[in-house]
PDB file of N, CA and C in Angstrom:
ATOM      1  N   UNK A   1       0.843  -1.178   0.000  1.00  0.00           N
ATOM      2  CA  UNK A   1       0.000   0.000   0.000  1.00  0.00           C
ATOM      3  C   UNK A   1       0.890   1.243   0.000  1.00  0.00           C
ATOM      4  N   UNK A   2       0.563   2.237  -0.852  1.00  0.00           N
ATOM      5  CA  UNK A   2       1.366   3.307  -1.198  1.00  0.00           C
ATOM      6  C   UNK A   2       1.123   4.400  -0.082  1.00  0.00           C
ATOM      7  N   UNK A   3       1.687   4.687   0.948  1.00  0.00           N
ATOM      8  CA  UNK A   3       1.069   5.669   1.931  1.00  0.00           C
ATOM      9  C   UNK A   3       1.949   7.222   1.410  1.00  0.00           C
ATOM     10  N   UNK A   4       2.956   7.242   0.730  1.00  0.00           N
ATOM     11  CA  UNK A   4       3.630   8.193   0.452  1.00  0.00           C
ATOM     12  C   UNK A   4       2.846   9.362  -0.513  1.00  0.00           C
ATOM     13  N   UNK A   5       2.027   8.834  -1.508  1.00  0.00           N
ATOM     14  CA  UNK A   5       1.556   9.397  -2.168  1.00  0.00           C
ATOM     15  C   UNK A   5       0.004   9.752  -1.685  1.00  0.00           C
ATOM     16  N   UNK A   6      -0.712   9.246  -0.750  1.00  0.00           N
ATOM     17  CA  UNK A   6      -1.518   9.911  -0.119  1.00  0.00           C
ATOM     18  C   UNK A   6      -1.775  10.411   1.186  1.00  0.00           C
ATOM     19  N   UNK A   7      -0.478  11.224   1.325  1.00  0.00           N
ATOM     20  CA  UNK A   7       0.247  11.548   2.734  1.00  0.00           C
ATOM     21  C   UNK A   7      -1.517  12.744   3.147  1.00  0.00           C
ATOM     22  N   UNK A   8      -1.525  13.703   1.935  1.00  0.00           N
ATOM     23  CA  UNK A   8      -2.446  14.887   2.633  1.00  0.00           C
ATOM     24  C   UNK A   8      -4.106  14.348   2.890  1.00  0.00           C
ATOM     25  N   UNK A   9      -4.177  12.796   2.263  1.00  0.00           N
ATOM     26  CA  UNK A   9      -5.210  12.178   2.921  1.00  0.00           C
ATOM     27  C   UNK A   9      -5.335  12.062   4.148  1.00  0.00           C
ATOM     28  N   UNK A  10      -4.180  11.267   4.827  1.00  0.00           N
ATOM     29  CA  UNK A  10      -3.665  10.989   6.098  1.00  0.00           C
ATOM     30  C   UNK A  10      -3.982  12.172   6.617  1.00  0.00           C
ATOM     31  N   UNK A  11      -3.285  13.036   6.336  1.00  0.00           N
ATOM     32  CA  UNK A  11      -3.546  14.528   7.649  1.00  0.00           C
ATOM     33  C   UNK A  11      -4.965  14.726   7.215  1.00  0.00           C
ATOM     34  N   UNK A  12      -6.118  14.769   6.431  1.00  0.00           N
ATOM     35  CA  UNK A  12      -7.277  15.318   6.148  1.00  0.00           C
ATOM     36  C   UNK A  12      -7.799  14.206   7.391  1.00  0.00           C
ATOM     37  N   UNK A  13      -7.834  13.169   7.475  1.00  0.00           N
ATOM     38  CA  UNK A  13      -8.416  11.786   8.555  1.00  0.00           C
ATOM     39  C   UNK A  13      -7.898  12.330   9.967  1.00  0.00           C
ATOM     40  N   UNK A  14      -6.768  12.544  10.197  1.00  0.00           N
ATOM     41  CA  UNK A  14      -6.161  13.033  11.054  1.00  0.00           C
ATOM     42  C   UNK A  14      -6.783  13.762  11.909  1.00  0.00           C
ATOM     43  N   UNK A  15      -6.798  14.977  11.370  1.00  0.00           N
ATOM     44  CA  UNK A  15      -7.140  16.182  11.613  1.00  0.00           C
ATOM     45  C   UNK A  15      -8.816  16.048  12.401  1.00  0.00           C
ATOM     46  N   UNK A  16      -9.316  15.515  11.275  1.00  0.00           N
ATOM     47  CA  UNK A  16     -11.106  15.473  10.903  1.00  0.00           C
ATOM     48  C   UNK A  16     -11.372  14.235  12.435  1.00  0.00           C
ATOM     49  N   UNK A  17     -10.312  13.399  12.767  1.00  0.00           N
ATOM     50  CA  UNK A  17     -10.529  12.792  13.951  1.00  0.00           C
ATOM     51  C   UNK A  17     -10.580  13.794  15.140  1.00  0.00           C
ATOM     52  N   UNK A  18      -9.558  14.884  15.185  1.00  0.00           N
ATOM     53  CA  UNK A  18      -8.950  15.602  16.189  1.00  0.00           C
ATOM     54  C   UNK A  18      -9.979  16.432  16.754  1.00  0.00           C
ATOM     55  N   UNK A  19     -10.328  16.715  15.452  1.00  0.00           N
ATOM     56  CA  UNK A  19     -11.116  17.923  15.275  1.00  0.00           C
ATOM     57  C   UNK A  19     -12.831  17.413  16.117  1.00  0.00           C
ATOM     58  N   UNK A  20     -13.196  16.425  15.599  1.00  0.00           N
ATOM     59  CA  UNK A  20     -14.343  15.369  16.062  1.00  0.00           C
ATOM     60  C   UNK A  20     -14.130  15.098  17.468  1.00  0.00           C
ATOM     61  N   UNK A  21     -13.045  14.755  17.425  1.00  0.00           N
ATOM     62  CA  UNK A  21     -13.118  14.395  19.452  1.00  0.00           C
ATOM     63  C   UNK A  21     -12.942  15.441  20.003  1.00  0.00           C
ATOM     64  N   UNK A  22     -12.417  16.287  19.974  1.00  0.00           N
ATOM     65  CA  UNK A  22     -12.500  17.676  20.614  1.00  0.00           C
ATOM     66  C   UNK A  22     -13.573  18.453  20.530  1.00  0.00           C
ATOM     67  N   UNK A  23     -14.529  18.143  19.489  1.00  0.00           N
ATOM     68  CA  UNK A  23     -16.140  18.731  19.279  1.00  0.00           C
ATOM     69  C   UNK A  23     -17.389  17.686  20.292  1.00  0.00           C
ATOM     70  N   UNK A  24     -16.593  16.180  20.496  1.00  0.00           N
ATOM     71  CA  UNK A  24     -17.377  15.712  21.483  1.00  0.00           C
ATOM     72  C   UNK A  24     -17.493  15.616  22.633  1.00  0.00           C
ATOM     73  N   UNK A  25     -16.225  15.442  23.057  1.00  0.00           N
ATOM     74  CA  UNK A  25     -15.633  14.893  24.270  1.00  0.00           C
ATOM     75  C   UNK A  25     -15.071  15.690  25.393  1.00  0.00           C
ATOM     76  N   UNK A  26     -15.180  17.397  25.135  1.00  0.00           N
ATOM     77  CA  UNK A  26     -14.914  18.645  25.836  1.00  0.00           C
ATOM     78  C   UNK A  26     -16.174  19.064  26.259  1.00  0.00           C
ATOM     79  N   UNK A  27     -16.347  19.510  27.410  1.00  0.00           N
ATOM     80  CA  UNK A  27     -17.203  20.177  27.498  1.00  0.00           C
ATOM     81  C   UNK A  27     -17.058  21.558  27.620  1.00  0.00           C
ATOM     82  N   UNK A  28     -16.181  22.484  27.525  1.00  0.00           N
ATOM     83  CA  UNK A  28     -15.736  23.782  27.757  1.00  0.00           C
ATOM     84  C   UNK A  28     -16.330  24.109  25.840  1.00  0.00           C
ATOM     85  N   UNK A  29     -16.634  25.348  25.824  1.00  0.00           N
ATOM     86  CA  UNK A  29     -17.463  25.939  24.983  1.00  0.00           C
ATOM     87  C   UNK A  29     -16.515  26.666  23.855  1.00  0.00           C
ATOM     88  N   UNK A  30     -15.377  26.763  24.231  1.00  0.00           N
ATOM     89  CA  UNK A  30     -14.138  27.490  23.883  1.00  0.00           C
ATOM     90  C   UNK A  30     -13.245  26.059  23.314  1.00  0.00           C
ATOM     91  N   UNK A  31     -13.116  25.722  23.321  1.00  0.00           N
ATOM     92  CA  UNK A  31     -12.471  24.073  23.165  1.00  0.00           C
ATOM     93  C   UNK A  31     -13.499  23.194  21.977  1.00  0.00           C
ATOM     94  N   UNK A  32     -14.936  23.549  21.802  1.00  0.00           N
ATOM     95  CA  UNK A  32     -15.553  23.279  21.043  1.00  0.00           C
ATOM     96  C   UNK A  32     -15.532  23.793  20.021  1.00  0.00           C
ATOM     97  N   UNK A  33     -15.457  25.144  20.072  1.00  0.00           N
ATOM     98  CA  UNK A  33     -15.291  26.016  18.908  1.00  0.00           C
ATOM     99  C   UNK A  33     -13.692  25.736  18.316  1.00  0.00           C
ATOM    100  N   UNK A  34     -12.830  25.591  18.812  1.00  0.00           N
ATOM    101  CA  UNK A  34     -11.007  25.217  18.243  1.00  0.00           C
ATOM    102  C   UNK A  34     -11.571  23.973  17.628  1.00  0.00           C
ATOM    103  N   UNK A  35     -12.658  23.015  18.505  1.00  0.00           N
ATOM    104  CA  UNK A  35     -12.647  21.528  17.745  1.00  0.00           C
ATOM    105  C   UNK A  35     -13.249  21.926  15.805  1.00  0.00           C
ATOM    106  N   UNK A  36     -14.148  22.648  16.526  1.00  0.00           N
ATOM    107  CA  UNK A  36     -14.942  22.987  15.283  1.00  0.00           C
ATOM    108  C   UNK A  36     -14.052  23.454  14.404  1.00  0.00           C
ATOM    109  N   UNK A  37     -13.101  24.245  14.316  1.00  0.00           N
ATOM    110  CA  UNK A  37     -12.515  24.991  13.322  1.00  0.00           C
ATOM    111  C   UNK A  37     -10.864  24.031  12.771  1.00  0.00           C
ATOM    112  N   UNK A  38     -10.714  23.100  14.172  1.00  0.00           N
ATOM    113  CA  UNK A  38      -9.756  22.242  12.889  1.00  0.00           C
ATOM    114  C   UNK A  38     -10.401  20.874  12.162  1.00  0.00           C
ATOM    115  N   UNK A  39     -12.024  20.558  12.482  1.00  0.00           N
ATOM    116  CA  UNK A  39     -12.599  20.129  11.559  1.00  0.00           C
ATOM    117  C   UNK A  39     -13.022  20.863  10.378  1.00  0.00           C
ATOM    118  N   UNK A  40     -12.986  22.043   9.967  1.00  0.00           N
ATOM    119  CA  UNK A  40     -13.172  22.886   9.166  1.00  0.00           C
ATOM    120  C   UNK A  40     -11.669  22.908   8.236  1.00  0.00           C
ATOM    121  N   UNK A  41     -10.793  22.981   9.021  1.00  0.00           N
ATOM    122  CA  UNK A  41      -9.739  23.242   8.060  1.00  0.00           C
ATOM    123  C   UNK A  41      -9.465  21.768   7.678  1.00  0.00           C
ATOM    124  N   UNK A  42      -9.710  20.275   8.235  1.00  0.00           N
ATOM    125  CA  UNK A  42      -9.803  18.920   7.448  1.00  0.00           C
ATOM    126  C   UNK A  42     -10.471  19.080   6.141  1.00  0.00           C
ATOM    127  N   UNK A  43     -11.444  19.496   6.110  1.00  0.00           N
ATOM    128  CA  UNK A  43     -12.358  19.635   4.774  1.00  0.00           C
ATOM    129  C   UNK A  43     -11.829  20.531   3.846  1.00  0.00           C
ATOM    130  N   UNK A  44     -11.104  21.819   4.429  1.00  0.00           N
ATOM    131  CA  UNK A  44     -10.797  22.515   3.460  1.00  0.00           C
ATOM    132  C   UNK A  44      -9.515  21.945   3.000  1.00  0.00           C
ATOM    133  N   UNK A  45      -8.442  20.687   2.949  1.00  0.00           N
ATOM    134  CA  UNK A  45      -7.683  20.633   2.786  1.00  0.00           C
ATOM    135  C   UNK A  45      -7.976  19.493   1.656  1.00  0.00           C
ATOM    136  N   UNK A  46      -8.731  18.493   2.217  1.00  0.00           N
ATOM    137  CA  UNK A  46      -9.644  17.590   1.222  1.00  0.00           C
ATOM    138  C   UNK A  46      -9.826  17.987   0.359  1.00  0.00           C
ATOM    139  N   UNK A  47     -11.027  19.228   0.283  1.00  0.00           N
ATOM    140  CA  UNK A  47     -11.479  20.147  -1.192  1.00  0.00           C
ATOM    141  C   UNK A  47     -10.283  20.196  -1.983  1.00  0.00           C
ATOM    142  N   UNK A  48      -9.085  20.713  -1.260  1.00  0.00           N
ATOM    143  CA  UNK A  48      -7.960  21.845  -1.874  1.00  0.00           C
ATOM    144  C   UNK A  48      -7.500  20.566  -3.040  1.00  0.00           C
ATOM    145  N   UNK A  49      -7.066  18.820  -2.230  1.00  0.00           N
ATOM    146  CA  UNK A  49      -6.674  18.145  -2.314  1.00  0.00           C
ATOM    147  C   UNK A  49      -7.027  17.591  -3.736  1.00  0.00           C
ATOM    148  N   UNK A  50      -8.206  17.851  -3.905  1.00  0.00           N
ATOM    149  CA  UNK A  50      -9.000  17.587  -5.038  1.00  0.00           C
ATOM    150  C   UNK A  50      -9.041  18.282  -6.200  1.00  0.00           C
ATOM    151  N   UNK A  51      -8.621  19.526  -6.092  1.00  0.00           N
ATOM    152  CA  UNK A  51      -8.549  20.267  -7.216  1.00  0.00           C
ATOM    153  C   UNK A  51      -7.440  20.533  -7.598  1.00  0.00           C
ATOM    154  N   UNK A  52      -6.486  19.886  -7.013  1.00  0.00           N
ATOM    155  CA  UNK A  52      -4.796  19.495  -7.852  1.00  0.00           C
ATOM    156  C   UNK A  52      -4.710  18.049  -8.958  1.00  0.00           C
ATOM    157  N   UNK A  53      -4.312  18.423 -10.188  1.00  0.00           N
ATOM    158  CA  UNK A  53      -3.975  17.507 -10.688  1.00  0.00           C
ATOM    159  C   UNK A  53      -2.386  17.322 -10.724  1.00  0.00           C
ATOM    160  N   UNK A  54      -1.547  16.154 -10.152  1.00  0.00           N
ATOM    161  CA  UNK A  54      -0.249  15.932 -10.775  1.00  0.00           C
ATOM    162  C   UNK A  54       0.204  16.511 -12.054  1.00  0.00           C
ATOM    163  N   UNK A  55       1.006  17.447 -11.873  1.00  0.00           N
ATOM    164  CA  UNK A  55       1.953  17.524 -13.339  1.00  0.00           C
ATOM    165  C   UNK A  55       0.598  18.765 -13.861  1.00  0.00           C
ATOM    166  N   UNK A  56      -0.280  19.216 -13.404  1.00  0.00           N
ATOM    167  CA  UNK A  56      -1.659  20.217 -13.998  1.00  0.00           C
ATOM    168  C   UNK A  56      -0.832  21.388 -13.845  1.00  0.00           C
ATOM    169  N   UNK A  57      -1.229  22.605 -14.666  1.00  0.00           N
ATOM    170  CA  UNK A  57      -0.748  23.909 -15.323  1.00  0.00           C
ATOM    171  C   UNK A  57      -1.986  24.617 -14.492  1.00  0.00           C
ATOM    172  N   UNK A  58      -1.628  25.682 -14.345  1.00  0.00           N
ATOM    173  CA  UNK A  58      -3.540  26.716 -14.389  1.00  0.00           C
ATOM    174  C   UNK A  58      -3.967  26.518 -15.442  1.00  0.00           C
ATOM    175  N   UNK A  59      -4.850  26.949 -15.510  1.00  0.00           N
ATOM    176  CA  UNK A  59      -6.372  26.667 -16.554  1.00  0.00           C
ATOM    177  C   UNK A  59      -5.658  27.326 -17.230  1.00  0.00           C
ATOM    178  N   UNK A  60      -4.653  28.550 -17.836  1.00  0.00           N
ATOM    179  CA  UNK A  60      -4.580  29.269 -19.092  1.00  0.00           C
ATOM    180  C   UNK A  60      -4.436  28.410 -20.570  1.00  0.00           C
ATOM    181  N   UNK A  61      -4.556  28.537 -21.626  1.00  0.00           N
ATOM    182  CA  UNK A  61      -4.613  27.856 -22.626  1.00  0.00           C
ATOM    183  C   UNK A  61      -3.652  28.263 -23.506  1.00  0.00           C
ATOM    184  N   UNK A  62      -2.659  27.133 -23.544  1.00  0.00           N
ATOM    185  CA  UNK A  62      -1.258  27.298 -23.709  1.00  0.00           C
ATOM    186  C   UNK A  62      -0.312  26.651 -24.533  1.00  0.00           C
ATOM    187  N   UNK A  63       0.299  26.496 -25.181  1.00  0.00           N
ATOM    188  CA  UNK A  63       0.765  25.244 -25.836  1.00  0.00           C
ATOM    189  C   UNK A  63       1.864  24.275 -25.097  1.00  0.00           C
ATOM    190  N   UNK A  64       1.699  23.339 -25.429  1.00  0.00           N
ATOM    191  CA  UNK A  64       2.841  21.996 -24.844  1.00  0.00           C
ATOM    192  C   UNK A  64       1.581  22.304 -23.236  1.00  0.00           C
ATOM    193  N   UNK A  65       0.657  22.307 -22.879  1.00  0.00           N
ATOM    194  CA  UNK A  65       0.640  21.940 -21.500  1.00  0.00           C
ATOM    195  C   UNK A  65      -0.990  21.024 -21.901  1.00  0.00           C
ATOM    196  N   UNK A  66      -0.490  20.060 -21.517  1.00  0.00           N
ATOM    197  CA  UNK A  66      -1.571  19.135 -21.696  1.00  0.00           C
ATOM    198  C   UNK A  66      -2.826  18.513 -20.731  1.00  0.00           C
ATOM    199  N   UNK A  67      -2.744  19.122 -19.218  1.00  0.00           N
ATOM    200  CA  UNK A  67      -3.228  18.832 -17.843  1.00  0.00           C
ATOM    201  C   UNK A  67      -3.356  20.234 -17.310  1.00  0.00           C
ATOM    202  N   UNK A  68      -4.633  20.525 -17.048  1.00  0.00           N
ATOM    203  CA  UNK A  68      -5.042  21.662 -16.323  1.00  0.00           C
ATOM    204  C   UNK A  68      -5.952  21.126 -14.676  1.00  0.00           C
ATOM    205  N   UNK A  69      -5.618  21.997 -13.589  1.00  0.00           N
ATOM    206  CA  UNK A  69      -5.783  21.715 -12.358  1.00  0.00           C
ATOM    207  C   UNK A  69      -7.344  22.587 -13.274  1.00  0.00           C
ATOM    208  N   UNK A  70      -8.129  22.375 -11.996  1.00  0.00           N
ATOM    209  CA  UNK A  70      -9.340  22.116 -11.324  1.00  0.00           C
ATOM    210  C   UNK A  70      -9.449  23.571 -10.463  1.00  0.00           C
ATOM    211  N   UNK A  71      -9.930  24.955 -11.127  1.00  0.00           N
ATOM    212  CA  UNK A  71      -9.543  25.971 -10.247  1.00  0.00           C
ATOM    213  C   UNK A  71     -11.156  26.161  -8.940  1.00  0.00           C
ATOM    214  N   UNK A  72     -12.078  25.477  -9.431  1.00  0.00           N
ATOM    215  CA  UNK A  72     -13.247  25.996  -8.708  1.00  0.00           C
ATOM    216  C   UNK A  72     -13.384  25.387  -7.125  1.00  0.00           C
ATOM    217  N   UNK A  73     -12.726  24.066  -6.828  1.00  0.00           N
ATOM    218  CA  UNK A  73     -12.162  23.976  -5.202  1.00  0.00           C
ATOM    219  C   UNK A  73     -11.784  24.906  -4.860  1.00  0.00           C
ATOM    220  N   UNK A  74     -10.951  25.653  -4.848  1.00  0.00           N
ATOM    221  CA  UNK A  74     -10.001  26.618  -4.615  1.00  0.00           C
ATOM    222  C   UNK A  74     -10.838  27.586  -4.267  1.00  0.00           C
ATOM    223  N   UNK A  75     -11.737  28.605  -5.042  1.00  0.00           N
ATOM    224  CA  UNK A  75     -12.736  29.007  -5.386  1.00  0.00           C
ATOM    225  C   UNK A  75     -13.911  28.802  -4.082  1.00  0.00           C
ATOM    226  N   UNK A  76     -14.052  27.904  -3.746  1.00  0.00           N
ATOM    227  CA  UNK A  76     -14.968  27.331  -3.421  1.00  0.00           C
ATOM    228  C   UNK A  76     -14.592  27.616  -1.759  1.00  0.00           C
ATOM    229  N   UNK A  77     -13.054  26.917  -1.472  1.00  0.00           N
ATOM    230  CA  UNK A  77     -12.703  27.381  -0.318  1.00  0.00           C
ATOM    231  C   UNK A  77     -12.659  28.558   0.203  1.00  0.00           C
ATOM    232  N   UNK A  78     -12.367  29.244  -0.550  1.00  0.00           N
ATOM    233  CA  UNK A  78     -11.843  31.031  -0.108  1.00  0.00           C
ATOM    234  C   UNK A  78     -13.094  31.191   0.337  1.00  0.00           C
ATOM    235  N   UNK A  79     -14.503  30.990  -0.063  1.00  0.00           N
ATOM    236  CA  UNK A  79     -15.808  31.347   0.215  1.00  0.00           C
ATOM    237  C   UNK A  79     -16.061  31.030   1.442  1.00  0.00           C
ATOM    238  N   UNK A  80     -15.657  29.334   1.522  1.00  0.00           N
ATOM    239  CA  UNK A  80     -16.022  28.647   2.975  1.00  0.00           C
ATOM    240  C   UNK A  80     -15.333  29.100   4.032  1.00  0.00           C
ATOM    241  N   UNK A  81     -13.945  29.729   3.501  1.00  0.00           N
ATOM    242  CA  UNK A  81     -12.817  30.203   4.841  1.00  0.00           C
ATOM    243  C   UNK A  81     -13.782  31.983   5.675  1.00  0.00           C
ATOM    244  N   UNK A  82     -14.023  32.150   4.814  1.00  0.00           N
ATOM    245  CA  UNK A  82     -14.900  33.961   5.264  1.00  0.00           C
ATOM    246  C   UNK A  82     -16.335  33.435   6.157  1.00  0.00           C
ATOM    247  N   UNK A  83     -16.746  32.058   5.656  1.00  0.00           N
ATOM    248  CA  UNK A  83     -18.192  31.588   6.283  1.00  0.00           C
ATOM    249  C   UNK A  83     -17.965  31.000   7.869  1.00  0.00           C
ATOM    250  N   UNK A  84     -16.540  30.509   7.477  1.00  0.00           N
ATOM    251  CA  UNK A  84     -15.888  29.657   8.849  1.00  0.00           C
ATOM    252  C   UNK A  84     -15.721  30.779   9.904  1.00  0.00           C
ATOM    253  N   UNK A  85     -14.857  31.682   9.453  1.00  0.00           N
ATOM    254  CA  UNK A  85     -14.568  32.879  10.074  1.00  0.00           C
ATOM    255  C   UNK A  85     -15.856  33.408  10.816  1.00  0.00           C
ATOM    256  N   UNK A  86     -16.802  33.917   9.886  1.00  0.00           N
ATOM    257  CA  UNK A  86     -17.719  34.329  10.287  1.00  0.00           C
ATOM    258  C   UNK A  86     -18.369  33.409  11.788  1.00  0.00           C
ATOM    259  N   UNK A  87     -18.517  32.308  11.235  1.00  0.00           N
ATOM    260  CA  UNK A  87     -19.329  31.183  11.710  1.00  0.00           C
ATOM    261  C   UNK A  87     -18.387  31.388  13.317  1.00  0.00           C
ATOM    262  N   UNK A  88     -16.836  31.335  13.312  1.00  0.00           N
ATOM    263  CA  UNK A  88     -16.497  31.330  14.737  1.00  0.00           C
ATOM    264  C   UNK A  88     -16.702  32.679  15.236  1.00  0.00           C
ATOM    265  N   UNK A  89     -16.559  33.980  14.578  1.00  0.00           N
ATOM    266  CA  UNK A  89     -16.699  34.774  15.418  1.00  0.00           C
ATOM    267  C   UNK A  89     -18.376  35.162  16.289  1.00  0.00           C
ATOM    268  N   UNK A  90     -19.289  34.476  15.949  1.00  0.00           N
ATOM    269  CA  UNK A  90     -20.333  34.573  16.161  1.00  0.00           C
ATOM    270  C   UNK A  90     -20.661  33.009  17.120  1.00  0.00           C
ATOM    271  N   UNK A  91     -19.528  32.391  17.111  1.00  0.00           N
ATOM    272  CA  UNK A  91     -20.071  31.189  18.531  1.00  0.00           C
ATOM    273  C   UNK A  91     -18.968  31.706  19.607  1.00  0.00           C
ATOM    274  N   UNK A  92     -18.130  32.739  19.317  1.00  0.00           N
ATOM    275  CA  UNK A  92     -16.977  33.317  20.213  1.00  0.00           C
ATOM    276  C   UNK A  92     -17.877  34.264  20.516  1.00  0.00           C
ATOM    277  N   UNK A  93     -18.792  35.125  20.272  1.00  0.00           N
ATOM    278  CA  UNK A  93     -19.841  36.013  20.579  1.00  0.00           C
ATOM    279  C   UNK A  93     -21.093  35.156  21.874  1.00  0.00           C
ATOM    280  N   UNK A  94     -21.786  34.187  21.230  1.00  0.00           N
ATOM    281  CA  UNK A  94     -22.021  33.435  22.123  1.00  0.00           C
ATOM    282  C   UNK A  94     -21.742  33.084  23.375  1.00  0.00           C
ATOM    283  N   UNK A  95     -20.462  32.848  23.248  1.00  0.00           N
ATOM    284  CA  UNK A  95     -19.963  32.079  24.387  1.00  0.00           C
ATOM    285  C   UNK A  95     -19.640  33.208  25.172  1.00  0.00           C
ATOM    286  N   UNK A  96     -19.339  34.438  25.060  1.00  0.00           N
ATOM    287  CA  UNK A  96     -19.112  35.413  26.550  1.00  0.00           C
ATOM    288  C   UNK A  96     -20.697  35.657  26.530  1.00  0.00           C
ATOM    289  N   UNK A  97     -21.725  35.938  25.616  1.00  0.00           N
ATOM    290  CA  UNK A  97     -22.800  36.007  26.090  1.00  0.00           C
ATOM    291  C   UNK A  97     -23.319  34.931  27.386  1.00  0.00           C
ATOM    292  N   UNK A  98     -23.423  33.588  26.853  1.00  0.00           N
ATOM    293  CA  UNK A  98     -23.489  32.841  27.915  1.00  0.00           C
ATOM    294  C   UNK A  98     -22.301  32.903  29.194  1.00  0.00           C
ATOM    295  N   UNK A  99     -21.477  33.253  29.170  1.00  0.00           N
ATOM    296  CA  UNK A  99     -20.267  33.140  30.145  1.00  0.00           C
ATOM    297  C   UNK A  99     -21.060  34.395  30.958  1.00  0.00           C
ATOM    298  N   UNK A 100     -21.503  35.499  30.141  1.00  0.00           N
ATOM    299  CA  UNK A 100     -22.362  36.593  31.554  1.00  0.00           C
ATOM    300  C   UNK A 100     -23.654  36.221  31.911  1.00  0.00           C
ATOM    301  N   UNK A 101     -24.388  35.135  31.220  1.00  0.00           N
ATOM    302  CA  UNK A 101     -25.802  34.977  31.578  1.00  0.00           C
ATOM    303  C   UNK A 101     -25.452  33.960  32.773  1.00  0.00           C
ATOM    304  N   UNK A 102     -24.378  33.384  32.825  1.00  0.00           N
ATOM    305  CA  UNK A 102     -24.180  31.680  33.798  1.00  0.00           C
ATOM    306  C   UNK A 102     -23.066  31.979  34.602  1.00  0.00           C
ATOM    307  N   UNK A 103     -21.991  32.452  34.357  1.00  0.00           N
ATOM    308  CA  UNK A 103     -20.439  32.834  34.997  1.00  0.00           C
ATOM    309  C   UNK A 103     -19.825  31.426  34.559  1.00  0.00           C
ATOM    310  N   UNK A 104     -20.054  31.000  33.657  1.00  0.00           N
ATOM    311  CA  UNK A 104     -19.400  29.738  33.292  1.00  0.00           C
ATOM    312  C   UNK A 104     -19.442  29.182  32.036  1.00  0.00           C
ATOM    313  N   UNK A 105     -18.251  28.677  31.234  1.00  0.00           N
ATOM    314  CA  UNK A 105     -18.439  28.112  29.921  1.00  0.00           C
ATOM    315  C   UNK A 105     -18.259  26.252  29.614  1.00  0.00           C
ATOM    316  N   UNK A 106     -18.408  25.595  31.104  1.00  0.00           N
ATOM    317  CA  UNK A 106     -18.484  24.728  30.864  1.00  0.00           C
ATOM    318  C   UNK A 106     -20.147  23.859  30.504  1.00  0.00           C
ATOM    319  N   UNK A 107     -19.935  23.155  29.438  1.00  0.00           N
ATOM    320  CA  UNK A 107     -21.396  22.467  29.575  1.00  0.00           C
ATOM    321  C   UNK A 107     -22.041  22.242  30.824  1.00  0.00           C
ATOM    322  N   UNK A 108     -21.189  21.138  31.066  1.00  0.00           N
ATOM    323  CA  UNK A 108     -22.234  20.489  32.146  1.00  0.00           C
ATOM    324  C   UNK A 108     -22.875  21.455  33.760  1.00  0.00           C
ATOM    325  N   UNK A 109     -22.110  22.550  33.555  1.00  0.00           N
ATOM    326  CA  UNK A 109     -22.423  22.945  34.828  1.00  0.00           C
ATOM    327  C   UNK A 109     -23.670  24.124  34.034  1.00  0.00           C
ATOM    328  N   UNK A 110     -23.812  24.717  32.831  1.00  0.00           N
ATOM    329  CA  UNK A 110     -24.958  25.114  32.436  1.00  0.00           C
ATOM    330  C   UNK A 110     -26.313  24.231  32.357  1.00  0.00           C
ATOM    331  N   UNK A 111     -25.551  23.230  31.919  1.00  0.00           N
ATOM    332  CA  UNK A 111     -27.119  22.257  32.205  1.00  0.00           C
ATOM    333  C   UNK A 111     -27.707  22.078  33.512  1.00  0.00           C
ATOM    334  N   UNK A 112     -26.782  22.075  34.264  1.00  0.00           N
ATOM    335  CA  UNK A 112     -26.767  21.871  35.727  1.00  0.00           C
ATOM    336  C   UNK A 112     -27.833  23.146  36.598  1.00  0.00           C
ATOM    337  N   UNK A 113     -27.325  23.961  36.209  1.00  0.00           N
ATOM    338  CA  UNK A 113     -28.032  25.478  36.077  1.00  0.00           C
ATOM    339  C   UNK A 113     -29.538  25.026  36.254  1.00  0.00           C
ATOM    340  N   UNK A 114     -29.497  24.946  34.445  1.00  0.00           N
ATOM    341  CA  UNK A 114     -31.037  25.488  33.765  1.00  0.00           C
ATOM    342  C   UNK A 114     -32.000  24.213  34.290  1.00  0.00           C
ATOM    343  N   UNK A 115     -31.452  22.952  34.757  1.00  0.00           N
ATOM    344  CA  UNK A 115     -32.365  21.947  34.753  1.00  0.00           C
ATOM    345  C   UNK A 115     -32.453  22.261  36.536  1.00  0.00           C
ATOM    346  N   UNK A 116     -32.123  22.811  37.826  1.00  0.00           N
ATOM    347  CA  UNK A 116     -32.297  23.196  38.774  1.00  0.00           C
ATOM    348  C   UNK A 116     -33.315  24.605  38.606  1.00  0.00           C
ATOM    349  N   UNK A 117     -33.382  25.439  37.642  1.00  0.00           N
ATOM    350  CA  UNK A 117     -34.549  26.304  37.894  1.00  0.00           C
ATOM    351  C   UNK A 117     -35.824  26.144  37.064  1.00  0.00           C
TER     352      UNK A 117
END
């Protein structure tokens, strides 16, 4: 089995594990959001991964180049990286909201909270 040549698979699995257990298995609210965002960058590396061809030119139309990469991954990411962004600064917004409604950003002691009143 060739592991050399699908090394940035490996880190996309990697990562997308890291990223997954740290989105489950934390309960701190701040630690969820880091999980969240290096499962975000697994996917974006996948995408990226995909829109390389070996030995591919840019799309320009050229002579002697016979293999053109795949520019709309690429494309595609830059969009998702501004949505990601967005997406954390608005659960980093959250989370001091709740941190002043509770004095605390761990799960279990918010549940703990809301299911006592």
């Amino acid at each position: 089995m060739e592991v050399h040549g699908h090394f940035n698979y490996w880190i996309v699995v990697v990562l997308m594990m890291i990223g997954f257990y740290a989105l489950i298995a934390r309960g701190n609210l701040i630690k969820k959001i880091v999980g969240l965002n290096i499962f975000q960058a697994s996917v974006f590396l996948l995408f990226i991964s995909f829109g390389k061809v070996s030995g591919g030119s840019a799309p320009i139309i050229a002579e002697g180049i016979q293999a053109y990469s795949n520019p709309l991954p690429h494309v595609l990411i830059l969009t998702a990286i501004v949505v990601g962004v967005a997406t954390t600064a608005l659960g980093l917004a959250l989370v001091v909201r709740i941190n002043e409604a509770y004095g605390t950003i761990e799960e279990n002691e918010i549940a703990q909270m809301d299911s006592e009143t």
